[in-house]
PDB file of N, CA and C in Angstrom:
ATOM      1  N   UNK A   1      20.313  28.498 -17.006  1.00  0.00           N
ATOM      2  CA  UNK A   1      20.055  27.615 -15.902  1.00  0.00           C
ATOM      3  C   UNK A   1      18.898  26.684 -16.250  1.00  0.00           C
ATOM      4  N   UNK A   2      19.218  25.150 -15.856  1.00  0.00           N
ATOM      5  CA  UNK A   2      18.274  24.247 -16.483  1.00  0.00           C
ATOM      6  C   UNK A   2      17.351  24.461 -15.232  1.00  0.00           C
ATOM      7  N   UNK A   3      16.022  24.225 -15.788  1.00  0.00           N
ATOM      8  CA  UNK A   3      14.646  24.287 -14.640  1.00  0.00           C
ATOM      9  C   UNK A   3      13.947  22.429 -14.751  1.00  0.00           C
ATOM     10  N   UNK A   4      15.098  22.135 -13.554  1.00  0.00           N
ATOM     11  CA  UNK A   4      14.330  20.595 -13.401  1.00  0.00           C
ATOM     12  C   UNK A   4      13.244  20.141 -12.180  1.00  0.00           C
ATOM     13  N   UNK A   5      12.656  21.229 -11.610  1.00  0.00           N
ATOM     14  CA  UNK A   5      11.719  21.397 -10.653  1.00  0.00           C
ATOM     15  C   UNK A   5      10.442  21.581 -10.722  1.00  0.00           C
ATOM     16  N   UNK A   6       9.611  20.257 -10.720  1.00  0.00           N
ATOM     17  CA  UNK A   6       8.172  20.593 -10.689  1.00  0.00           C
ATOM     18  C   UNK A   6       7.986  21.682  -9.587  1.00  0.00           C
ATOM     19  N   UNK A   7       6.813  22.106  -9.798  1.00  0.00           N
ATOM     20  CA  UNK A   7       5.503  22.844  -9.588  1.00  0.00           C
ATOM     21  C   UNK A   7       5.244  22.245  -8.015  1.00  0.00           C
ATOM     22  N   UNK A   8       4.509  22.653  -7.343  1.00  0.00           N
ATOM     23  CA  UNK A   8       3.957  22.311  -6.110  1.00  0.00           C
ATOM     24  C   UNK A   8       2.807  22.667  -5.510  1.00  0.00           C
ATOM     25  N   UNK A   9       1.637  21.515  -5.704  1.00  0.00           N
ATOM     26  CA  UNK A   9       0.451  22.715  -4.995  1.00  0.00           C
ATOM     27  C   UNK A   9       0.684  23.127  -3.809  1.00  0.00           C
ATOM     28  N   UNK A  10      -0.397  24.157  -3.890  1.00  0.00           N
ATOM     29  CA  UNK A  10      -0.339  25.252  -2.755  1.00  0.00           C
ATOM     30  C   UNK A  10      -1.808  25.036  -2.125  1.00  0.00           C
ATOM     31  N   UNK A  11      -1.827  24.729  -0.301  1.00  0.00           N
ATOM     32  CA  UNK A  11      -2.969  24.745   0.458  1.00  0.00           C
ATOM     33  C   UNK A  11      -3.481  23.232   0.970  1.00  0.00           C
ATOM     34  N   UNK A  12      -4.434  22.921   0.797  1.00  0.00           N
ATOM     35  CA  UNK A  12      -4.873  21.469   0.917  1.00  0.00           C
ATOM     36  C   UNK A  12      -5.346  21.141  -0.088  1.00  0.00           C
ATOM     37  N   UNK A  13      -5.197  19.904  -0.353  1.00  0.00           N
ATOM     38  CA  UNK A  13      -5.709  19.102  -1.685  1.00  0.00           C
ATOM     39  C   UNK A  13      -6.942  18.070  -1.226  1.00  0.00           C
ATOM     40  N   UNK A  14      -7.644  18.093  -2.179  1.00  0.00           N
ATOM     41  CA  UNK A  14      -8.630  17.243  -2.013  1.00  0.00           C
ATOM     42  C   UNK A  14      -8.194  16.235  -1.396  1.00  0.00           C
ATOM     43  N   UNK A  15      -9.246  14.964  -0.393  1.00  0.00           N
ATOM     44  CA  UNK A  15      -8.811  13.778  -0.648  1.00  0.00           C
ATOM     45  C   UNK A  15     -10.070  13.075  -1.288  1.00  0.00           C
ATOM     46  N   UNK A  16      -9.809  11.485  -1.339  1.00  0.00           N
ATOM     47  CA  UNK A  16     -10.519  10.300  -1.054  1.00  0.00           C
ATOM     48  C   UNK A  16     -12.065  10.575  -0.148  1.00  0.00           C
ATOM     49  N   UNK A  17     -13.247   9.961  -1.305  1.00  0.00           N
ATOM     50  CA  UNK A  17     -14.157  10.668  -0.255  1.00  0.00           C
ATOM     51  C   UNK A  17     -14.899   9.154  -0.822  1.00  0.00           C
ATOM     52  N   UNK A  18     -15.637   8.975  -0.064  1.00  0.00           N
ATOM     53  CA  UNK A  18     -16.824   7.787  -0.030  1.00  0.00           C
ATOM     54  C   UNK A  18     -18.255   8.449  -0.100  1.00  0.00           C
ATOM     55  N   UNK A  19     -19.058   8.710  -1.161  1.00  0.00           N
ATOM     56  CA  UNK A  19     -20.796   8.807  -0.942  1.00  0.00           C
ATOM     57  C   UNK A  19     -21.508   7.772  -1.107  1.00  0.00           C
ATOM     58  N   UNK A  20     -22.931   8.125  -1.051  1.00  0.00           N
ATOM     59  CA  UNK A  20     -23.791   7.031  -1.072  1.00  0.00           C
ATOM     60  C   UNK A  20     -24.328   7.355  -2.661  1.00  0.00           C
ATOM     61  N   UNK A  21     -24.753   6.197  -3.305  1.00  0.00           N
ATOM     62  CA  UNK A  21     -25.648   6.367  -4.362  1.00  0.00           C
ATOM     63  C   UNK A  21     -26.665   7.113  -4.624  1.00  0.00           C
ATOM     64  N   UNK A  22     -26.636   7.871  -5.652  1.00  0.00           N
ATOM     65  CA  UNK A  22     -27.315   9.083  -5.891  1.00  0.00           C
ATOM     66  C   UNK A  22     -27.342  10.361  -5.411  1.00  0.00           C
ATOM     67  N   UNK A  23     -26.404  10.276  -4.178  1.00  0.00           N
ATOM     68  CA  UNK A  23     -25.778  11.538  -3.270  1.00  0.00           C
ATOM     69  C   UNK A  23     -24.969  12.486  -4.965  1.00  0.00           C
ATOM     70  N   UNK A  24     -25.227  13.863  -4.087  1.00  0.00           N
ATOM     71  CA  UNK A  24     -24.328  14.653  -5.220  1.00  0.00           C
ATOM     72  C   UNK A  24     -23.043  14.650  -4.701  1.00  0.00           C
ATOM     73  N   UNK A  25     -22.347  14.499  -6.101  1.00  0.00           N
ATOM     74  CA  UNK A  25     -21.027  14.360  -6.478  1.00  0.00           C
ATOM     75  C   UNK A  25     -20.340  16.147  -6.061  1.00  0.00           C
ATOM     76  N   UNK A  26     -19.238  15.190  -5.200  1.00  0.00           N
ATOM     77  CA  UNK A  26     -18.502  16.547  -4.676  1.00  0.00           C
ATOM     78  C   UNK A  26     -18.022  17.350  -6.176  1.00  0.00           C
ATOM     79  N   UNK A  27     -17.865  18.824  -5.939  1.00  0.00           N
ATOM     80  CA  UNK A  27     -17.149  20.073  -6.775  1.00  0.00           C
ATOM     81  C   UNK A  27     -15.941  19.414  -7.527  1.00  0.00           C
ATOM     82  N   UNK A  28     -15.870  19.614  -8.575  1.00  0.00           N
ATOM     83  CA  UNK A  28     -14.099  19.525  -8.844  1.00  0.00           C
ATOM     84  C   UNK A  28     -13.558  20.830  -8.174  1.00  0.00           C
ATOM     85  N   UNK A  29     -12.955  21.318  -7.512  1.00  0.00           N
ATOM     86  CA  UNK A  29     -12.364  22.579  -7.427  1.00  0.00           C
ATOM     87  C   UNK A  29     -10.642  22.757  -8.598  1.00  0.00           C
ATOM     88  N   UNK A  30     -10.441  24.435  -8.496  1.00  0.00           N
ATOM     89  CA  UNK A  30      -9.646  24.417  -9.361  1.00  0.00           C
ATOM     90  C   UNK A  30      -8.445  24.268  -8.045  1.00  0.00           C
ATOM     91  N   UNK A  31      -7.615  23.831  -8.297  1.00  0.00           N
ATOM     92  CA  UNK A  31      -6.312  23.950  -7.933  1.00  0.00           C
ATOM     93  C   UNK A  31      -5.286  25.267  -8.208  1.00  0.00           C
ATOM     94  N   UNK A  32      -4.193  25.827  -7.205  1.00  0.00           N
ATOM     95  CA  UNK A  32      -3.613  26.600  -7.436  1.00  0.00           C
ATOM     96  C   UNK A  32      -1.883  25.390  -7.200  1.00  0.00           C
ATOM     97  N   UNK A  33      -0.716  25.893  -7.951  1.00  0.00           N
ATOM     98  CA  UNK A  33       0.194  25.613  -7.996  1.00  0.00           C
ATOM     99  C   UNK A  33       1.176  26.139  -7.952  1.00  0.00           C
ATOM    100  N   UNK A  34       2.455  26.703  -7.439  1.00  0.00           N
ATOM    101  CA  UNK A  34       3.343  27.259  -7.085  1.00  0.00           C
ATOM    102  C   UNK A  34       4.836  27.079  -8.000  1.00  0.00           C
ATOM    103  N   UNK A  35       5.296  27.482  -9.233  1.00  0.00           N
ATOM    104  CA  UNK A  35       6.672  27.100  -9.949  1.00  0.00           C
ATOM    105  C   UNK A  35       7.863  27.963  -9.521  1.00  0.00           C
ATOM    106  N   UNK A  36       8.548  27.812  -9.231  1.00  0.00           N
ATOM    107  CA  UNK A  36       9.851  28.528  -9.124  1.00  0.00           C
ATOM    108  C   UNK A  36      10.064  29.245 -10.329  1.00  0.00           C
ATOM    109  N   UNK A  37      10.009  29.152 -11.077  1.00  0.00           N
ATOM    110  CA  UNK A  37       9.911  29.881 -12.648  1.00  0.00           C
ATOM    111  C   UNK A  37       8.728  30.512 -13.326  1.00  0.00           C
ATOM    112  N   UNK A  38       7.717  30.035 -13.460  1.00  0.00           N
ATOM    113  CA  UNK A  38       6.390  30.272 -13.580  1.00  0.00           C
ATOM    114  C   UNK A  38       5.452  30.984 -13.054  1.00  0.00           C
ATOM    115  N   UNK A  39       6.112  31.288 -11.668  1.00  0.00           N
ATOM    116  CA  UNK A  39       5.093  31.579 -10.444  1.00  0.00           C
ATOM    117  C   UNK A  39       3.919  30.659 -10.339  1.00  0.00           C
ATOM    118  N   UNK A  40       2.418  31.057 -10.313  1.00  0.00           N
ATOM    119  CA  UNK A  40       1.476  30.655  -9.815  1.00  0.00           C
ATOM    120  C   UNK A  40       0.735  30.123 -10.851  1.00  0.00           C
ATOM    121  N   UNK A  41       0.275  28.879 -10.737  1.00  0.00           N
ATOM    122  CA  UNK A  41      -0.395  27.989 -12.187  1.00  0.00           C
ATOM    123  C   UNK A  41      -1.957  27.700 -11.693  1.00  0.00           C
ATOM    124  N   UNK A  42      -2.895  28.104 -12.366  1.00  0.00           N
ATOM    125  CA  UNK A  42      -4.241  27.815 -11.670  1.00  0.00           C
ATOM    126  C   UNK A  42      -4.225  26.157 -12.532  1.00  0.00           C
ATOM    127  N   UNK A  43      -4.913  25.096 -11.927  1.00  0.00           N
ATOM    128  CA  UNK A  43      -5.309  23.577 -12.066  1.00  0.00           C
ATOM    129  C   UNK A  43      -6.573  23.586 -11.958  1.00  0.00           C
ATOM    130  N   UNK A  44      -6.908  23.182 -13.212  1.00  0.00           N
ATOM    131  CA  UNK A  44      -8.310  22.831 -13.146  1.00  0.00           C
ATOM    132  C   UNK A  44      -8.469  20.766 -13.447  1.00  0.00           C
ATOM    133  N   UNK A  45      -9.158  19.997 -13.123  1.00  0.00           N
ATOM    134  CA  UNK A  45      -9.139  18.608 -12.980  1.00  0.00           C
ATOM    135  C   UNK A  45      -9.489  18.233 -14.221  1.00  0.00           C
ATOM    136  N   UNK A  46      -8.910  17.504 -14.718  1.00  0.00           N
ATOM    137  CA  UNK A  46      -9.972  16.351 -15.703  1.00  0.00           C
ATOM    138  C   UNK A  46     -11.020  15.391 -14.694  1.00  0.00           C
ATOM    139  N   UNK A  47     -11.899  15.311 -14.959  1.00  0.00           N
ATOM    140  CA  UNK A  47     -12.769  14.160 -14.367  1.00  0.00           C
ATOM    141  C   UNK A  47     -13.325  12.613 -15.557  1.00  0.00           C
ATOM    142  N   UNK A  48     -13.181  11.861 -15.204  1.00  0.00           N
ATOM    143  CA  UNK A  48     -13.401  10.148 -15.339  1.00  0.00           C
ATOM    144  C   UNK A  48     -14.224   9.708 -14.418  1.00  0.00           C
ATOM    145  N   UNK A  49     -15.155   8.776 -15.059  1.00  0.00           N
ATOM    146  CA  UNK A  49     -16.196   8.439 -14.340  1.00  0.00           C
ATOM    147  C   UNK A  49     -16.450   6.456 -14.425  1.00  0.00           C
ATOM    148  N   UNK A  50     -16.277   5.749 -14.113  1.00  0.00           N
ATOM    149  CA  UNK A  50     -16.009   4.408 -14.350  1.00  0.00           C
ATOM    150  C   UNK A  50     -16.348   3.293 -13.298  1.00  0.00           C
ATOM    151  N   UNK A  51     -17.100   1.610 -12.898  1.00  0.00           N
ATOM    152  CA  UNK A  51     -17.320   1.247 -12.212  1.00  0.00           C
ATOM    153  C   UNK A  51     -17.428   1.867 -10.879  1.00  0.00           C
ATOM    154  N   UNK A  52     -18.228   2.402 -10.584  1.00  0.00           N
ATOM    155  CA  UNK A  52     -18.979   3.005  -9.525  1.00  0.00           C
ATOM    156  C   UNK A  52     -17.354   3.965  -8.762  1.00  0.00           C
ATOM    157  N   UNK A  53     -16.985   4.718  -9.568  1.00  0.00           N
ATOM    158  CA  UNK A  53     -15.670   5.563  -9.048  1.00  0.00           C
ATOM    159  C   UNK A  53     -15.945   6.770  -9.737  1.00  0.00           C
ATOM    160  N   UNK A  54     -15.390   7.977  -9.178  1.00  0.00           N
ATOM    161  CA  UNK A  54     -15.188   9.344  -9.877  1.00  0.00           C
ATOM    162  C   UNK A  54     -13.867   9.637  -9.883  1.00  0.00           C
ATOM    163  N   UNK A  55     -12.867   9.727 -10.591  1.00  0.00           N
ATOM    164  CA  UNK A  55     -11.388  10.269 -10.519  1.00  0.00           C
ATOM    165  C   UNK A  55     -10.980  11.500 -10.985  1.00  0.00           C
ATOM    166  N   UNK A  56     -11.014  12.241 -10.240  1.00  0.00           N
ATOM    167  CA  UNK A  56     -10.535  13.546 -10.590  1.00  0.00           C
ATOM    168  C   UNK A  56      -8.836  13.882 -10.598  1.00  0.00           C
ATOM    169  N   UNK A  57      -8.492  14.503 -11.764  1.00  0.00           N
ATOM    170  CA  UNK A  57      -6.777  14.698 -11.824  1.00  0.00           C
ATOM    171  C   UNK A  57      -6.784  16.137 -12.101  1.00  0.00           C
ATOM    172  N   UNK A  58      -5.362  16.368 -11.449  1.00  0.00           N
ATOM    173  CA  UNK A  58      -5.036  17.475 -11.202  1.00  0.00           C
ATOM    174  C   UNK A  58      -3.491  17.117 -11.805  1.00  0.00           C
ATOM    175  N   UNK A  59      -3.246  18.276 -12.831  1.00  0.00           N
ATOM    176  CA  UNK A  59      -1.940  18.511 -13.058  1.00  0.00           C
ATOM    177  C   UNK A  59      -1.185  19.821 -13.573  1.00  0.00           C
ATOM    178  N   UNK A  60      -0.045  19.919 -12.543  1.00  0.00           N
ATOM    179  CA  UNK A  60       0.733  21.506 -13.233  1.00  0.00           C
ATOM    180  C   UNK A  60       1.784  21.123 -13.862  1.00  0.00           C
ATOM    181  N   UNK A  61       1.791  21.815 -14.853  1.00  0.00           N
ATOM    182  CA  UNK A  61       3.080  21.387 -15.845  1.00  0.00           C
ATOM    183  C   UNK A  61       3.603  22.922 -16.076  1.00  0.00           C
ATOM    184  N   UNK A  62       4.637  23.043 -15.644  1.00  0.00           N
ATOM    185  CA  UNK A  62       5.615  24.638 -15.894  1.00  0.00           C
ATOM    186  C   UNK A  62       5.894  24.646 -17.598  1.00  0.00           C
ATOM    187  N   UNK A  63       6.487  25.499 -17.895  1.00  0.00           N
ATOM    188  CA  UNK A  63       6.980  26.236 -19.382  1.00  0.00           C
ATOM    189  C   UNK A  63       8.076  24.925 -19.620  1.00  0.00           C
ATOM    190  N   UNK A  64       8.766  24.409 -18.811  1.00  0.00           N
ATOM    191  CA  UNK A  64      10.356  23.492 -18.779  1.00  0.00           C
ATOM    192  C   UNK A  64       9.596  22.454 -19.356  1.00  0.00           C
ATOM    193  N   UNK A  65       8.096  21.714 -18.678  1.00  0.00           N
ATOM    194  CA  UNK A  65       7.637  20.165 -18.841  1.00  0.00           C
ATOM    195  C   UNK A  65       7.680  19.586 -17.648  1.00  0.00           C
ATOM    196  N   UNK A  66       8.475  20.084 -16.125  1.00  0.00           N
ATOM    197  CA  UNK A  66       8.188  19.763 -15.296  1.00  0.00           C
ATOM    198  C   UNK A  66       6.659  19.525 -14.659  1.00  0.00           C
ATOM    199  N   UNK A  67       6.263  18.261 -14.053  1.00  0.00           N
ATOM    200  CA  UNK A  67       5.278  18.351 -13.844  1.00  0.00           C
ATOM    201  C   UNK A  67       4.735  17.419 -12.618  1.00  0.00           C
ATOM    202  N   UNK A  68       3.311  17.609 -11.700  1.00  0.00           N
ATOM    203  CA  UNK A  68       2.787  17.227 -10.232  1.00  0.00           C
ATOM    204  C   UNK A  68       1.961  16.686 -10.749  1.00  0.00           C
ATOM    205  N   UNK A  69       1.237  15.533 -10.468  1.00  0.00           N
ATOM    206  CA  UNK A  69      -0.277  15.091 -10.539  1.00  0.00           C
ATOM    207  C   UNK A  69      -1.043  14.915  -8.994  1.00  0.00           C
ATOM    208  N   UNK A  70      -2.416  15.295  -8.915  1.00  0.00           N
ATOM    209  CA  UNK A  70      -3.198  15.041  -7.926  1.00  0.00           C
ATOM    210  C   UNK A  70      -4.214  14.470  -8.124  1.00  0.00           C
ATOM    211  N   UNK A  71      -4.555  13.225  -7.228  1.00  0.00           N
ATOM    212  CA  UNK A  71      -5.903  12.258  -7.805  1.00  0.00           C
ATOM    213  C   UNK A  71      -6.364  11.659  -6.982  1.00  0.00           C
ATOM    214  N   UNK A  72      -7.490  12.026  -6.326  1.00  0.00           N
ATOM    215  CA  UNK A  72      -8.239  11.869  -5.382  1.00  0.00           C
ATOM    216  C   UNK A  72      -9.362  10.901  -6.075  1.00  0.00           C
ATOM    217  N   UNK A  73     -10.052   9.832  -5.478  1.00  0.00           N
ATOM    218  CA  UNK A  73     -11.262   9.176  -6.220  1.00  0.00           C
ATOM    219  C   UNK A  73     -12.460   9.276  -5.387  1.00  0.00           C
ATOM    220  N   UNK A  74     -13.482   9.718  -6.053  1.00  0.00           N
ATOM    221  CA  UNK A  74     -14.676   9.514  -5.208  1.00  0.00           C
ATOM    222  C   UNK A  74     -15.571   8.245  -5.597  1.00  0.00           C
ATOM    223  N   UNK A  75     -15.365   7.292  -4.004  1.00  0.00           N
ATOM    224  CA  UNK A  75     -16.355   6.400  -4.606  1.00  0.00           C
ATOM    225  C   UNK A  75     -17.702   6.150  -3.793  1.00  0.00           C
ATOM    226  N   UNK A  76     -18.649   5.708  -5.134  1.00  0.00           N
ATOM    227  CA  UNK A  76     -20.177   5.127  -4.803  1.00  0.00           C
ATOM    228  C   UNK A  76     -20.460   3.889  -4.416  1.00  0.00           C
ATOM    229  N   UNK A  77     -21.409   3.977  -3.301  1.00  0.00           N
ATOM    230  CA  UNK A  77     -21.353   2.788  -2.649  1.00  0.00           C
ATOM    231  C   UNK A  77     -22.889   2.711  -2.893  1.00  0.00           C
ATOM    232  N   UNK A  78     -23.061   1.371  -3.696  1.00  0.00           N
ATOM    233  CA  UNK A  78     -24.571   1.373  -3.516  1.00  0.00           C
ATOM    234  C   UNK A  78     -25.584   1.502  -2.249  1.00  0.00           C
ATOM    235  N   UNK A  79     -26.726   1.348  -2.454  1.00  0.00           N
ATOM    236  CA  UNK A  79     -27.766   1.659  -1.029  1.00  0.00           C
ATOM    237  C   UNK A  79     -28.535   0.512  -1.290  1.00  0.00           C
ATOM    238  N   UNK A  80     -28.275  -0.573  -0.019  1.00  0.00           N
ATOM    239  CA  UNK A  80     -28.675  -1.868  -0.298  1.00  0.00           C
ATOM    240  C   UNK A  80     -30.363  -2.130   0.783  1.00  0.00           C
ATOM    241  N   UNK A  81     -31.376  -2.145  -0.362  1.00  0.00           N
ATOM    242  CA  UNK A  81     -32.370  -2.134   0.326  1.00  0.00           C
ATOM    243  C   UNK A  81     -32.687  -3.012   1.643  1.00  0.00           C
TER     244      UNK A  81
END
């Protein structure tokens, strides 16, 4: 039986968050993921950091190559004297 079914996280996913400059940068948390084949895939993020943005990705990829991405950006807003 062919396995053409990504993965699916499981719970709430980060979103989109706005801080202020020099505020601490939210957690990456790990992600959990759900495969029909695989069972349960822990996700941990890559993080990128670029013109005043943080992008965190999230991806489960099963044993098949099926695969989810999650990408929430945190952005910095300067603090204008």
């Amino acid at each position: 039986m062919k396995d053409d079914k990504a993965p699916a996280f499981v719970g709430l996913l980060p979103k989109d968050v706005s801080i202020e400059e020099g505020a601490t940068l939210p957690e990456a948390k790990t992600l959990t993921a759900q495969d029909n084949c695989a069972g349960n895939l822990q996700v941990t993020p890559l993080v990128s950091k670029a013109n005043n943005k943080v992008v965190y990705l999230w991806k489960a990829t099963d044993n098949c190559g099926n695969s989810i991405v999650h990408t929430p950006v945190s952005y910095t807003h300067l603090t204008l004297p």
